[in-house]
N, C-alpha and C. Protein backbone atom coordinates (compact mmCIF):
# COMPACT_ATOMS: atom_id res chain seq x y z
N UNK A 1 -53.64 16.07 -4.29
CA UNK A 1 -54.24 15.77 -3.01
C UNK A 1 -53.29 16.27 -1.92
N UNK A 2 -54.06 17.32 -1.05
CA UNK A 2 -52.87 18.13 -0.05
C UNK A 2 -52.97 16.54 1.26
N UNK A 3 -51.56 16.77 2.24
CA UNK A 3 -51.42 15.90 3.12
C UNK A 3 -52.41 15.95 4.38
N UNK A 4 -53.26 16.77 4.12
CA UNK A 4 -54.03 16.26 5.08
C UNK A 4 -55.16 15.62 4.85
N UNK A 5 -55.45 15.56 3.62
CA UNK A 5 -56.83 14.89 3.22
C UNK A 5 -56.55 13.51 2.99
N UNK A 6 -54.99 12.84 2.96
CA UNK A 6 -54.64 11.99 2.72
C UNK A 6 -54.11 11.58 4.28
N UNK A 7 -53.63 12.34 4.76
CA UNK A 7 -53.52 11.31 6.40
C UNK A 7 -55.13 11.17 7.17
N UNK A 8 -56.10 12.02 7.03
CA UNK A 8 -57.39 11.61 6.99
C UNK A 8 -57.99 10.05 6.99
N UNK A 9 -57.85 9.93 5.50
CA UNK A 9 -58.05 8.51 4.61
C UNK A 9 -57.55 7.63 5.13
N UNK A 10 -56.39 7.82 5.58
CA UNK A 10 -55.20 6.64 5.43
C UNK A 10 -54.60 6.39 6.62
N UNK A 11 -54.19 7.53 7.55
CA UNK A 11 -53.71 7.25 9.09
C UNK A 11 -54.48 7.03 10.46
N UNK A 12 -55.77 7.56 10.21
CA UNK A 12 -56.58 7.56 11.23
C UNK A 12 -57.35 5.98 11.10
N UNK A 13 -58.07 5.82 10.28
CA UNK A 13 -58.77 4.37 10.22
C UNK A 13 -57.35 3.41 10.68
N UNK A 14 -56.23 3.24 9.71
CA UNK A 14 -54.54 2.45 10.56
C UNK A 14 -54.51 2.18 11.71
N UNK A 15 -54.65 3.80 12.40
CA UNK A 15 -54.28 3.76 13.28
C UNK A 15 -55.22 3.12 14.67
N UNK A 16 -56.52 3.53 14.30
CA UNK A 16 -57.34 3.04 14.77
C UNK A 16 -57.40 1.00 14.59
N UNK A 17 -57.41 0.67 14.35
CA UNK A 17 -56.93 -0.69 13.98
C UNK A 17 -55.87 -1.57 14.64
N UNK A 18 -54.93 -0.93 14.69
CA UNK A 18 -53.57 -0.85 14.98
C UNK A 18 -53.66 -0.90 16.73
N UNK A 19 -54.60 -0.07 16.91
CA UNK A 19 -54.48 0.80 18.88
C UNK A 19 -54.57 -0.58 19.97
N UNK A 20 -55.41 -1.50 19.27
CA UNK A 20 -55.56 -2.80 20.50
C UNK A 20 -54.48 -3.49 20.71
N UNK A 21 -53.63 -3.69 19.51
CA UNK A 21 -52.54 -4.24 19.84
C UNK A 21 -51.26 -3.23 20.48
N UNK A 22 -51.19 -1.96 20.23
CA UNK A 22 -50.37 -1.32 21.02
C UNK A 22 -50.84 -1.86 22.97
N UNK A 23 -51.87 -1.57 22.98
CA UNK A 23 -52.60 -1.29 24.36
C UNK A 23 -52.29 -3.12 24.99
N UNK A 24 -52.03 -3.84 23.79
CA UNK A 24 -52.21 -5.14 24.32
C UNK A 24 -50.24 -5.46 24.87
N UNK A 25 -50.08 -5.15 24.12
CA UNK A 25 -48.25 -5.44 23.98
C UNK A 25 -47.54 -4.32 25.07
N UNK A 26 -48.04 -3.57 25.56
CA UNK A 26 -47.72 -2.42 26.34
C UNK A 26 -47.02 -3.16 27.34
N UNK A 27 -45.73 -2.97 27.87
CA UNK A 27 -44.80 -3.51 28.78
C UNK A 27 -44.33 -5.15 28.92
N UNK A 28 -44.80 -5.28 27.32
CA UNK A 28 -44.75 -6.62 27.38
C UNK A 28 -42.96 -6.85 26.44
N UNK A 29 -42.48 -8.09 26.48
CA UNK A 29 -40.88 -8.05 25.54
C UNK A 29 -41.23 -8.81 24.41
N UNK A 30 -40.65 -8.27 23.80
CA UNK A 30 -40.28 -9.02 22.16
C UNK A 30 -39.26 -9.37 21.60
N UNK A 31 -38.87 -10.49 22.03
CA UNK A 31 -37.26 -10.79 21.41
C UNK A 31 -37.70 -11.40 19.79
N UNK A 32 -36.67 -10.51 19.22
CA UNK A 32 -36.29 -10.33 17.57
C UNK A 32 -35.21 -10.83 17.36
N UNK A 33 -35.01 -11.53 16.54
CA UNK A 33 -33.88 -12.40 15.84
C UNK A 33 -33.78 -11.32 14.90
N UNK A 34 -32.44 -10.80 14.05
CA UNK A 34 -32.44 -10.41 12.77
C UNK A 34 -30.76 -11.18 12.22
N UNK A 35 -31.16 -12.33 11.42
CA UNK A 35 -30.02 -12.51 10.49
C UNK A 35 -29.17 -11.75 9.76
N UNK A 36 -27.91 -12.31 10.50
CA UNK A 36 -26.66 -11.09 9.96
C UNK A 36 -26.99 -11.05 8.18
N UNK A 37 -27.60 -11.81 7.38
CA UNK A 37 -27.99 -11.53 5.79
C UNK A 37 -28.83 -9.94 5.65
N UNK A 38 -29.56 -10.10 6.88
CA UNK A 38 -30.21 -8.92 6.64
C UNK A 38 -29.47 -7.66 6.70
N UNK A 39 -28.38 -7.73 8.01
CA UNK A 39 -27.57 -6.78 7.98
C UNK A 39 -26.81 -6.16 6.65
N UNK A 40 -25.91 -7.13 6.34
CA UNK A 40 -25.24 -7.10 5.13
C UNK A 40 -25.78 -6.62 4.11
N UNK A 41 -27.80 -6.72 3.94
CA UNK A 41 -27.98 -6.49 2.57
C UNK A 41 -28.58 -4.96 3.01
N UNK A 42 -28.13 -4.24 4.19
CA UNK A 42 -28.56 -2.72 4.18
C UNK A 42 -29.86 -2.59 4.96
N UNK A 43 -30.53 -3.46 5.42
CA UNK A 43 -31.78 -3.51 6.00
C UNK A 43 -32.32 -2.85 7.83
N UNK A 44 -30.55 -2.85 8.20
CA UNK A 44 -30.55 -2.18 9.61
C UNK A 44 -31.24 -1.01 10.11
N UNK A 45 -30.79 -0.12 8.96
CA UNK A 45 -31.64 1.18 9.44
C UNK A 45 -32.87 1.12 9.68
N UNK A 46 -33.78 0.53 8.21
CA UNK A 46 -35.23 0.52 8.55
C UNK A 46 -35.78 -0.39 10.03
N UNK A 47 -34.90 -1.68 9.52
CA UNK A 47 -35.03 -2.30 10.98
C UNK A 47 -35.23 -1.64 12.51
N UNK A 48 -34.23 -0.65 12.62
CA UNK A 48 -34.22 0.22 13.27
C UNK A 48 -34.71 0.79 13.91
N UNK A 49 -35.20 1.79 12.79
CA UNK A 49 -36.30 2.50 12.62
C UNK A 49 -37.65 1.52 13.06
N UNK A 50 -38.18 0.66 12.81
CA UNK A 50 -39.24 0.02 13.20
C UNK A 50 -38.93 -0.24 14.83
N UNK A 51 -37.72 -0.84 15.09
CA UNK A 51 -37.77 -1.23 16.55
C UNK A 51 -38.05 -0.06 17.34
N UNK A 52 -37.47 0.72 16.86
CA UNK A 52 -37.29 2.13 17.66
C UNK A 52 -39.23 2.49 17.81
N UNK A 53 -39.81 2.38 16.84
CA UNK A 53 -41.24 2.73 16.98
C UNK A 53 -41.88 1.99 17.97
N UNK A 54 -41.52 0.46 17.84
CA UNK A 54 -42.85 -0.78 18.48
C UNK A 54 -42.05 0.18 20.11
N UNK A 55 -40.77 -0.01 20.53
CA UNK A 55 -40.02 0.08 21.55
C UNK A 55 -41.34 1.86 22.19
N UNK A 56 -41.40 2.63 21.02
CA UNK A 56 -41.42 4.01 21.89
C UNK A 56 -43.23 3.92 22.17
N UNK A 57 -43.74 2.37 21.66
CA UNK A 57 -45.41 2.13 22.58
C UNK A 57 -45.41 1.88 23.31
N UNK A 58 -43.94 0.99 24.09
CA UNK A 58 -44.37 0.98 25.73
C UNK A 58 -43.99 -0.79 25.63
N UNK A 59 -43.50 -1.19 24.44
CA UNK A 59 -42.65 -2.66 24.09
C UNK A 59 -41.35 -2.57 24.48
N UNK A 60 -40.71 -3.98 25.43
CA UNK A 60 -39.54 -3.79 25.34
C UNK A 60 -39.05 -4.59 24.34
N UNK A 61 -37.60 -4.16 24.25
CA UNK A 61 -37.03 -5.24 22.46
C UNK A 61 -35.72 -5.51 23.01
N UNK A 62 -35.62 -7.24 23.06
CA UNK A 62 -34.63 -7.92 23.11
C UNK A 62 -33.94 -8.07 21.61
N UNK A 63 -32.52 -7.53 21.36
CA UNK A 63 -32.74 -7.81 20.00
C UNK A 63 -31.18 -8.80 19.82
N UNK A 64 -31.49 -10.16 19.27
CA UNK A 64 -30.54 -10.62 18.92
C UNK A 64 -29.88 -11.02 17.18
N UNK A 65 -28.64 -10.92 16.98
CA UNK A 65 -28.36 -10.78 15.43
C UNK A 65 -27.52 -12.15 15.67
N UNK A 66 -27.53 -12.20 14.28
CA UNK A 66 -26.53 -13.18 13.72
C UNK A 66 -25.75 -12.58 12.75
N UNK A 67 -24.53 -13.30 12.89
CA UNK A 67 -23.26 -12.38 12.25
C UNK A 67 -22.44 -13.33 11.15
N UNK A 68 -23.34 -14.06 10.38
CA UNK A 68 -22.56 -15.53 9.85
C UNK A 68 -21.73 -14.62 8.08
N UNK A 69 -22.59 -14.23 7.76
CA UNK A 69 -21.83 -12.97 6.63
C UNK A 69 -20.50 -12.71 6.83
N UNK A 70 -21.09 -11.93 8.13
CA UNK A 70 -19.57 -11.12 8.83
C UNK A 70 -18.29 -11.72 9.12
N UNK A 71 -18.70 -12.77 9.61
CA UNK A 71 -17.52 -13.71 9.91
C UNK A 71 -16.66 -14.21 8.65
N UNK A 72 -17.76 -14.03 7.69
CA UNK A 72 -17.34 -14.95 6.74
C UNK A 72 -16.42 -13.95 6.02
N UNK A 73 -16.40 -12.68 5.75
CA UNK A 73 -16.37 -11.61 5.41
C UNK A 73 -14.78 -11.30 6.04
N UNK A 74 -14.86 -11.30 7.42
CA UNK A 74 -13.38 -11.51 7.91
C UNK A 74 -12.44 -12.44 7.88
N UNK A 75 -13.20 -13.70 7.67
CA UNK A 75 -11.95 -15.19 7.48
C UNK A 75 -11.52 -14.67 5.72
N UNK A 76 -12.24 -13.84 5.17
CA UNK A 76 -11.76 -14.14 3.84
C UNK A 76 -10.69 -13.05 3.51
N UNK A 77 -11.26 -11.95 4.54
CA UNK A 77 -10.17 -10.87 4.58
C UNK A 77 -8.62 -11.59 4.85
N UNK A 78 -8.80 -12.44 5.89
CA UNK A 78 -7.37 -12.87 6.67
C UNK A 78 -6.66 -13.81 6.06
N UNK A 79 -7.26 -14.37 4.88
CA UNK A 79 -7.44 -15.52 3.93
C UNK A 79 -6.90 -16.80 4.55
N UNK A 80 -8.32 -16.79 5.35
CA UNK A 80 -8.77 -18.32 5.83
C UNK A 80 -10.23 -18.59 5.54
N UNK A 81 -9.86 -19.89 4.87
CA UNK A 81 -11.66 -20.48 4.31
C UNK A 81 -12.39 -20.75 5.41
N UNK A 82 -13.23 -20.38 5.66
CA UNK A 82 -14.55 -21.36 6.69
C UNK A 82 -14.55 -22.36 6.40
N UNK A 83 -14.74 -23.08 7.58
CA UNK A 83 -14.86 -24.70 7.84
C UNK A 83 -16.05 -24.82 8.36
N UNK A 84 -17.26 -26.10 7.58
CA UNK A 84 -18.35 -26.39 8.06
C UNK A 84 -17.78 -27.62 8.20
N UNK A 85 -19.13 -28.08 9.46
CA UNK A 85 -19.66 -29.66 9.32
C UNK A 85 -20.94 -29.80 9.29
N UNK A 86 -21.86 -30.40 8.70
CA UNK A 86 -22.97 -30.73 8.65
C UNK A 86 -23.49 -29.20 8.75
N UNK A 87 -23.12 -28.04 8.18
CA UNK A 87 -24.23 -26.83 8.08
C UNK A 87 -23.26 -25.87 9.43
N UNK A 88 -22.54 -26.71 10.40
CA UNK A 88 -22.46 -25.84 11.33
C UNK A 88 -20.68 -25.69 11.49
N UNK A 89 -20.53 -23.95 11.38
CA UNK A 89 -19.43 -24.21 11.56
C UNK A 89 -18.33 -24.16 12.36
N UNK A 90 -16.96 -24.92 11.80
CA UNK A 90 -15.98 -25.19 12.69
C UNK A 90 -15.64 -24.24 13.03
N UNK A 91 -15.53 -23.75 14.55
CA UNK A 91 -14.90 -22.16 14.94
C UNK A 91 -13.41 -22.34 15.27
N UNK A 92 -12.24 -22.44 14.42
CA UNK A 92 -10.73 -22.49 15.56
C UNK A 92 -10.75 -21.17 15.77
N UNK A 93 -9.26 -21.29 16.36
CA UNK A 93 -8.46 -19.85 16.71
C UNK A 93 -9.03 -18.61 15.85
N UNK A 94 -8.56 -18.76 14.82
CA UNK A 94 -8.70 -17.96 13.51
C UNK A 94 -10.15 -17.22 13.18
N UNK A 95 -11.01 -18.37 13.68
CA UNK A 95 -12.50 -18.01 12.88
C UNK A 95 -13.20 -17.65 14.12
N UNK A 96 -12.71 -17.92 15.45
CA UNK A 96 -13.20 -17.29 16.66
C UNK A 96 -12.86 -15.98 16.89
N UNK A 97 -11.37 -15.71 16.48
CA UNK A 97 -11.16 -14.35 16.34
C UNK A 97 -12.01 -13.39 15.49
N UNK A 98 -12.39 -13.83 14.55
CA UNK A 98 -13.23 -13.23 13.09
C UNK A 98 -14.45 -12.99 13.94
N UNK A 99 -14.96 -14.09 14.57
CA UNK A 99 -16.36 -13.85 15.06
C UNK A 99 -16.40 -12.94 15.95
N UNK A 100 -15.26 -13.09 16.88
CA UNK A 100 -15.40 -11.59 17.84
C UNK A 100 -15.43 -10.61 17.10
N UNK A 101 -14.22 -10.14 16.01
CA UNK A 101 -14.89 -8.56 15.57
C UNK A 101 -15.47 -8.12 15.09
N UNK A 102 -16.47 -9.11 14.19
CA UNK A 102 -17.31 -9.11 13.58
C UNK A 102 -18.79 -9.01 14.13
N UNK A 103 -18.47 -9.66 15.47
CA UNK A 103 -20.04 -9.31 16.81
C UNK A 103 -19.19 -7.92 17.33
N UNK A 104 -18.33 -7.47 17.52
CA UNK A 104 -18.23 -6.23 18.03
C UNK A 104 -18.66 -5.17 17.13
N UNK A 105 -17.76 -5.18 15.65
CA UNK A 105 -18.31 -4.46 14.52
C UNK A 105 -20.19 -3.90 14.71
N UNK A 106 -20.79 -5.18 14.20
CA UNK A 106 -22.37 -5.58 14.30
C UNK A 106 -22.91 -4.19 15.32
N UNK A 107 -21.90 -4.61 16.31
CA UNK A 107 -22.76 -4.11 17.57
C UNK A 107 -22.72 -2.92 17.57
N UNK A 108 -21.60 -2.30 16.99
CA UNK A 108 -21.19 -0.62 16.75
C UNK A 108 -22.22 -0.18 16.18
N UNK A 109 -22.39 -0.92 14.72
CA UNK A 109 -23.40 -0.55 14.11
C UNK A 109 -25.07 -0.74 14.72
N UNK A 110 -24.94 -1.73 14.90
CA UNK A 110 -26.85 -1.74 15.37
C UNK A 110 -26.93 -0.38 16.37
N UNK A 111 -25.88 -0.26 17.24
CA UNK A 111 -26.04 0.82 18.64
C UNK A 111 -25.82 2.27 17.86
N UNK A 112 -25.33 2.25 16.47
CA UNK A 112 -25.11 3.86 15.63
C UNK A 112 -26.36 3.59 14.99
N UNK A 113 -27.45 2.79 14.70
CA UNK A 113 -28.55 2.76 13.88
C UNK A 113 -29.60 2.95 14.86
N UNK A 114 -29.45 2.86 16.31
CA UNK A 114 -30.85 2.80 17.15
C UNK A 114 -30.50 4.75 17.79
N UNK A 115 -29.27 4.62 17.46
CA UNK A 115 -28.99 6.04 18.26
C UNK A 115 -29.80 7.02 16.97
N UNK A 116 -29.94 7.06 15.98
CA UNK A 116 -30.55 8.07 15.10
C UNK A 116 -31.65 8.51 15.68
N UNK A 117 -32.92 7.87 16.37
CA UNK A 117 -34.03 8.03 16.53
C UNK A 117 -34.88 7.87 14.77
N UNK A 118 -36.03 8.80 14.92
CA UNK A 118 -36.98 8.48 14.27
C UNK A 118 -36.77 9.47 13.02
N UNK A 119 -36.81 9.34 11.63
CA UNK A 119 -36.77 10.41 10.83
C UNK A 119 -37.46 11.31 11.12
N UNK A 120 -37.12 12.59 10.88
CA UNK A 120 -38.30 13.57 11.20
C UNK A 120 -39.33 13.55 11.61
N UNK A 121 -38.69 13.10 13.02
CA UNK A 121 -39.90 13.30 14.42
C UNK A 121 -39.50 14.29 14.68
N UNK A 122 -38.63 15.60 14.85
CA UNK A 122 -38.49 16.84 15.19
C UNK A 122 -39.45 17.75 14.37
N UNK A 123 -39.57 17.35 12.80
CA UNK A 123 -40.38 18.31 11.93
C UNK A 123 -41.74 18.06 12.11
N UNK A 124 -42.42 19.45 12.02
CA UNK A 124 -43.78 19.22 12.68
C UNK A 124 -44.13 18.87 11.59
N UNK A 125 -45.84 18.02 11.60
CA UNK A 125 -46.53 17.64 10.62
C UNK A 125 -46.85 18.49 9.17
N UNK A 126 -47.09 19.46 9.53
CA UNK A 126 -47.54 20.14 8.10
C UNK A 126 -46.26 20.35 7.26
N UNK A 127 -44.78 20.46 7.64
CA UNK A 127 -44.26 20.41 6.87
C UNK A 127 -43.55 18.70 5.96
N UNK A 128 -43.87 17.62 6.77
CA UNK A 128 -44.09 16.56 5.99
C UNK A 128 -44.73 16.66 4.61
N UNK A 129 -45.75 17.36 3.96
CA UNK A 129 -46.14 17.23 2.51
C UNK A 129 -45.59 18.32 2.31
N UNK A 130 -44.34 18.70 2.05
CA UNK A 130 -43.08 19.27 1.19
C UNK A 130 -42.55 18.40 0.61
């Protein structure tokens, strides 16, 4: 089945479907939570990649992360245990420091994952079914 008989089928009816809610959300904001778990388990790019799409209909995107991995990730580097209480944890000196470079880190990365743009949005369509 060549790619156009299949974006036929499959992208046009989508897309059609899809168009009220672009037209509806148009200049409207969307603040997104994404849990630093998600980060950690590789999920940024696509993430990304999606924000970058809803963002280029005319959505703006508030995007806030959580970095609880990360932190954790650096107290263990520095070999200091995390301290909870009741689920939430104790931040001293040590683990406040962790959290800063670990929200700076984050941030490098989310701002090197939104800078890619879109996969092959430069390549024109017909060469997509290669």
């Amino acid at each position: 089945m060549t790619m156009t008989s299949v974006f036929n089928f499959t992208f046009v009816p989508w897309f059609r479907s899809v168009a009220p809610y672009i037209h509806k959300f148009r200049n409207q904001t969307f603040v997104v939570g994404i849990a630093g778990e998600a980060i950690a388990a590789g999920k940024l790019p696509n993430l990304a990649q999606d924000l970058a799409m809803i963002q280029s209909m005319g959505v703006k995107i508030v995007l806030v992360h959580g970095f609880r991995p990360q932190v954790n990730e650096q107290l263990k580097a520095k070999g200091h245990p995390p301290k909870y209480a009741n689920g939430i944890r104790i931040t001293d000196e040590v683990a406040l420091d962790c959290a800063q470079e670990a929200a700076g880190q984050l941030r490098y990365e989310i701002e090197a994952a939104f800078s890619q743009g879109f996969p092959l949005a430069s390549r024109p369509l017909a060469k997509l079914s290669t």
